[in-house]
Structure formats: C-alpha cells, structure tokens
Protein backbone atom coordinates (compact mmCIF):
# COMPACT_ATOMS: atom_id res chain seq x y z
CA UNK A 1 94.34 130.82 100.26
CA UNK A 2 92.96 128.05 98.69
CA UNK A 3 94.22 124.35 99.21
CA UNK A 4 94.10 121.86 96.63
CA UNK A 5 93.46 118.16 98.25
CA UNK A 6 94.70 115.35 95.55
CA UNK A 7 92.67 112.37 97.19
CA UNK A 8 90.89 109.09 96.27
CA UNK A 9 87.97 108.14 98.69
CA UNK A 10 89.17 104.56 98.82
CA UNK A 11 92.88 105.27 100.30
CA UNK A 12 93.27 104.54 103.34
CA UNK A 13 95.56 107.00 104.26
CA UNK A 14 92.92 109.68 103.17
CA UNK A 15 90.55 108.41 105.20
CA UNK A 16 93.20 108.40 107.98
CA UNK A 17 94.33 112.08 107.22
CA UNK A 18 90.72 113.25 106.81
CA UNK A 19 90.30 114.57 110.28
CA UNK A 20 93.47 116.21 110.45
CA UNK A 21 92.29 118.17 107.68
CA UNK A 22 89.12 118.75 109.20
CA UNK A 23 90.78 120.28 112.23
CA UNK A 24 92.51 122.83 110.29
CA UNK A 25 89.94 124.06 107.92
CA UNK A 26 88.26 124.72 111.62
CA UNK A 27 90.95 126.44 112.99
CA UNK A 28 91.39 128.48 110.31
CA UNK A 29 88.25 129.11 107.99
CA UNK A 30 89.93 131.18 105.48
CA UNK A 31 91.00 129.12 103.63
CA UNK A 32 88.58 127.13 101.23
CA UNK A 33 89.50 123.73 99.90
CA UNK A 34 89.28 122.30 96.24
CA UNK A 35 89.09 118.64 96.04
CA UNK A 36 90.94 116.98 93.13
CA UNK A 37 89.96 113.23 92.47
CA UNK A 38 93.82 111.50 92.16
CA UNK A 39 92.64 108.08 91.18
CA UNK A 40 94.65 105.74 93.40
CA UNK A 41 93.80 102.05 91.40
CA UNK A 42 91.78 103.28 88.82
CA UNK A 43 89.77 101.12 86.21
CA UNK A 44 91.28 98.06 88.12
CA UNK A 45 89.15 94.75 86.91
CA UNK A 46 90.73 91.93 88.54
CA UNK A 47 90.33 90.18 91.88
CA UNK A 48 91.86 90.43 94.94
CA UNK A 49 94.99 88.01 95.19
CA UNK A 50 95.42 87.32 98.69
CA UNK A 51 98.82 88.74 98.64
CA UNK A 52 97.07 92.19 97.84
CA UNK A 53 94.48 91.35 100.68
CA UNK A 54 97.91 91.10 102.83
CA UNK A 55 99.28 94.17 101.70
CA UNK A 56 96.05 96.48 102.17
CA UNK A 57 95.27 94.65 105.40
CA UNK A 58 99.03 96.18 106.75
CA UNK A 59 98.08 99.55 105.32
CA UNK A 60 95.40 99.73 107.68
CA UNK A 61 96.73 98.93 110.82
CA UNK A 62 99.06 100.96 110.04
CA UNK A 63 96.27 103.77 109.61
CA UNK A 64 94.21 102.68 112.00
CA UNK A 65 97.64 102.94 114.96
CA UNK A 66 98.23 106.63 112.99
CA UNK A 67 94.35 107.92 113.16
CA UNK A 68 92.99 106.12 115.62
CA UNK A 69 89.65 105.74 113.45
CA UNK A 70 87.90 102.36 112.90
CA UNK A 71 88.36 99.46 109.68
CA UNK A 72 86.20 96.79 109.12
CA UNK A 73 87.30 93.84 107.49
CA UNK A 74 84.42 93.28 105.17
CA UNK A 75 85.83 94.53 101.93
CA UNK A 76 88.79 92.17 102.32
CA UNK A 77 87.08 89.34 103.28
CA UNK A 78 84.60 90.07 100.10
CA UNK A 79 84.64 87.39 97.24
CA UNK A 80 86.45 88.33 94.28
CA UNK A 81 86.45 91.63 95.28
CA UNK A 82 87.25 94.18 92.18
CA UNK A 83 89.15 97.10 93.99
CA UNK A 84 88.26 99.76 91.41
CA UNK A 85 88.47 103.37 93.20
CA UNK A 86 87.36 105.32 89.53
CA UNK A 87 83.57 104.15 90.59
CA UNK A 88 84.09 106.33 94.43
CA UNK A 89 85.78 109.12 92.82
CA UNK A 90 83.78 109.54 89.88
CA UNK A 91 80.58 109.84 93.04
CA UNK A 92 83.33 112.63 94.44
CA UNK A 93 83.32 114.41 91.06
CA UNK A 94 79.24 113.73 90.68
CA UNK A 95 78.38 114.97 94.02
CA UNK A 96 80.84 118.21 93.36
CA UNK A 97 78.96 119.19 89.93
CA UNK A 98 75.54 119.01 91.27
CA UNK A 99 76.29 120.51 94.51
CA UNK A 100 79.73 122.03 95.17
CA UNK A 101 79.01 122.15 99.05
CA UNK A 102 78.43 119.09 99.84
CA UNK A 103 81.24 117.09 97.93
CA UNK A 104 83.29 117.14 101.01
CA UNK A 105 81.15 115.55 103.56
CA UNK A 106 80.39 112.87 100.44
CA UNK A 107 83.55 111.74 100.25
CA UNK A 108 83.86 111.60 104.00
CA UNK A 109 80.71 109.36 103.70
CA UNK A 110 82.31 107.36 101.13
CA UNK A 111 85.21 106.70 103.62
CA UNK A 112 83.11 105.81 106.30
CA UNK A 113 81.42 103.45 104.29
CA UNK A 114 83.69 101.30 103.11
CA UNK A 115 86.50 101.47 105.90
CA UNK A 116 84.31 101.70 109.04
CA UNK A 117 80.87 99.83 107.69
CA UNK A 118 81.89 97.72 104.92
CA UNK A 119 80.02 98.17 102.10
CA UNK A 120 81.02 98.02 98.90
CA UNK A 121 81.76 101.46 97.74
CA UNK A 122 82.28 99.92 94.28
CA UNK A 123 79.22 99.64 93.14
CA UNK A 124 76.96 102.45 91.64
CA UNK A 125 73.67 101.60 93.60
CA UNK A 126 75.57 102.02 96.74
CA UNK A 127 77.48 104.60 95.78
CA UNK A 128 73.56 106.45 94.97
CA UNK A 129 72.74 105.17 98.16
CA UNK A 130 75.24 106.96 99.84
CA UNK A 131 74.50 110.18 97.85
CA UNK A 132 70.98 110.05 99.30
CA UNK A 133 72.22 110.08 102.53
CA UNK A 134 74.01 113.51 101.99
CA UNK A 135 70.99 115.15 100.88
CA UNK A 136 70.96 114.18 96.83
CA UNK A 137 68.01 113.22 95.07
CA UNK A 138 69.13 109.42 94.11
CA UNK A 139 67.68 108.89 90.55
CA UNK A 140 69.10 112.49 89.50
CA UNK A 141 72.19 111.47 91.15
CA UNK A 142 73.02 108.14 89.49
CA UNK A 143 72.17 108.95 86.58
CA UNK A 144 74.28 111.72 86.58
CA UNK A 145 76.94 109.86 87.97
CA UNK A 146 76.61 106.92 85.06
CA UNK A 147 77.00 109.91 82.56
CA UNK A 148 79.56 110.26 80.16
CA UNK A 149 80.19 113.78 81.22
CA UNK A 150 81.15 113.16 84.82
CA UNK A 151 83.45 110.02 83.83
CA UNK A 152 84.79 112.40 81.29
CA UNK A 153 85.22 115.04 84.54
CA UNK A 154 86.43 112.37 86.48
CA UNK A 155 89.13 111.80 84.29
CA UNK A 156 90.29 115.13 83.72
CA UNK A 157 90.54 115.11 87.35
CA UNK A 158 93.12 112.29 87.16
CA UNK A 159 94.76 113.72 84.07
CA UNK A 160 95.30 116.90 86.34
CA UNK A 161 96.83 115.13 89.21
CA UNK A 162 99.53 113.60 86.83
CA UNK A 163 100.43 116.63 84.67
CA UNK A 164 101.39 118.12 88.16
CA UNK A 165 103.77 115.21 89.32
CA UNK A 166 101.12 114.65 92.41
CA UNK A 167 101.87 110.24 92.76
CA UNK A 168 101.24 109.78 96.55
CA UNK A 169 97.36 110.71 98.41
CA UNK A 170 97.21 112.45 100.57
CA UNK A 171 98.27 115.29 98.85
CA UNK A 172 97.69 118.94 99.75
CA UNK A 173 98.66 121.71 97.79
CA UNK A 174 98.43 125.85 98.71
CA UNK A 175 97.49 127.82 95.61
CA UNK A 176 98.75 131.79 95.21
CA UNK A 177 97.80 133.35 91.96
CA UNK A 178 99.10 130.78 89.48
CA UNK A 179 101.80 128.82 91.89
CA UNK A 180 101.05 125.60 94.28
CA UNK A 181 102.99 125.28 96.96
CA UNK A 182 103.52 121.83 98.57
CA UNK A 183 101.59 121.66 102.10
CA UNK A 184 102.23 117.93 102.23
CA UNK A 185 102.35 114.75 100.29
CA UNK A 186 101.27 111.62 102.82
CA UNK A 187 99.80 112.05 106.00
CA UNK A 188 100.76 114.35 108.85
CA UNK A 189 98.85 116.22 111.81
CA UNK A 190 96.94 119.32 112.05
CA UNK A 191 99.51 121.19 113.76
CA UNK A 192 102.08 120.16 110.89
CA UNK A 193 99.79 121.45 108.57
CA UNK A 194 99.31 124.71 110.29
CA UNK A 195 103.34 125.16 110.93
CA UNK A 196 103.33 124.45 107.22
CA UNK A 197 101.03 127.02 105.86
CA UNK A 198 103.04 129.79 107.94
CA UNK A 199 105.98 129.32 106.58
CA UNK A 200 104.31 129.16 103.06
CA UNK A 201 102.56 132.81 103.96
CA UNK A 202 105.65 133.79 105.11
CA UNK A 203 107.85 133.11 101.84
CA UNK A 204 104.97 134.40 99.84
CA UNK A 205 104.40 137.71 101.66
CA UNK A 206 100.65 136.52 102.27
C-alpha cells in the first residue's frame, strides 16, 4: 500500500511525528511512502510579532514533551525573522525531482536544521547547503530549486493538498486503487499507526 504524507518541513509537529513514521515504514517495508508538500505558512513576508514568537514557542514544548527530540531557540530569537515554509518545501519538491530516493532523508535534514541547529531554513543558499549534505550536487541543485518549474511543482503540491480537504500536518493518507483512506491527521505513535493500517486492510480486503 502506498501512504501519502501531507507535510511541510517547517511544522513542528512533523518534525515531532517524523520518527514515528520512521518506525513504521521499518516495521513494515511494504509499504512505500509518497511525500506531498502541504504548505503550512506559505509565501508569508512579514516579521515575526512577538505574539507569534509566543505562540510557536508553546508549539514546541509541546512537541518537544510529545517527541522527546531537541528545539533550539535560534529561529525565534532571529531578527525580523520571515517565517516562509514555500522556500523548505519547494527544496522537498527539488530534492524529489532530481532524486526520488533521497527526498525523505532531505526533509528530515531540513527538520533537523532548523528545529535542532538553528539555521535558517529560509533561505535558498542554506537550503543548497543542506542539499549538499544529502548527496546533491549544489549548483545543479539550486538552480533547479530557483526554477520556475519546481515552484510551479511546488505549488501543485499545495493545490493537491487542498482539493483533498487535507488542513492539519501531519497528515497521512493509505492509497487503494483510486481511494485514500485516512491513517491520521496530527500526530500519533507508531503503534497507532500500525493498529490503524489493520483495520484499513481489513475493511478493504487487502
């Protein structure tokens, strides 16, 4: 079966939910995964008001007490930081045209990057930088990433994941034939997501 994850590399809750994911796909490596870019605050252009810097700051302990995984403080504390997640899921999209494979442990990158180190996953050159990390070549890959054709992809992605009613990341669907079946819509455990795909086999006759 193949499961459809509706995700933006800059929410939190992603990041939180990404090893939970992780564990299942290990546990049961028949099923493949499509990611779908959901755009969580795309083409945002202004500043951080601190009452927003509040508000994400309470997301992540909250994510932080769920996942147990580490948040640095840096992007908050950032000067008129722009909190634009297009530029991060557009690299998503990039990274999954030029090499299908590795789009996964890219976006995990991006979440490591700017929830656990910090840096401003924002910005293109970083956002290359990363990319180079995982194995890309970095001139190919911003330039491809800069293209109109991937921030044409990257919006079908987000036209795709509001023509199906999908509002709330994480979101995983189960696709059979034509039909998605909800696996979840916000984060949950491993084991929930295994219960979850029985009973989906189950009604389906998988």
């Amino acid at each position: 079966m193949q499961l459809r994850y509706f995700a933006d590399p800059l929410c939190s809750w992603c990041y939180g939910f990404g090893p939970e994911l992780a564990k299942l796909l290990a546990s049961q490596p028949q099923h493949t995964l499509a990611l779908v870019m959901g755009g969580l605050r795309p083409f945002n252009r202004e500043p951080m008001t601190t009452a927003f810097r509040t508000m994400l700051r309470e997301h992540w302990v909250h994510v932080a007490t769920a996942s147990g995984l580490p948040f640095s403080e840096t992007a908050l504390a950032r000067a008129g930081f722009v909190y634009d997640t297009e530029p991060a899921c557009r690299a998503v999209v990039t990274a999954r045209q030029l090499f299908p494979a590795q789009a996964s442990p890219m976006m995990k990158s991006l979440q490591l990057a700017f929830y656990r180190d910090g840096r401003d996953a924002t910005d293109p050159g970083v956002l290359a930088d990363i990319a180079a990390e995982n194995g890309y070549d970095r001139a190919t890959f911003l330039a491809a990433m800069e293209s109109d054709a991937m921030r044409a992809a990257t919006r079908a992605d987000f036209a795709a994941t509001q023509t199906l009613g999908v509002s709330g990341f994480p979101t995983v669907a189960a696709a059979r034939g034509e039909e998605l079946y909800l696996v979840t819509s916000g984060y949950v455990t491993h084991d929930v997501l295994e219960y979850r795909l029985v009973e989906i086999e189950r009604l389906t006759g998988a």
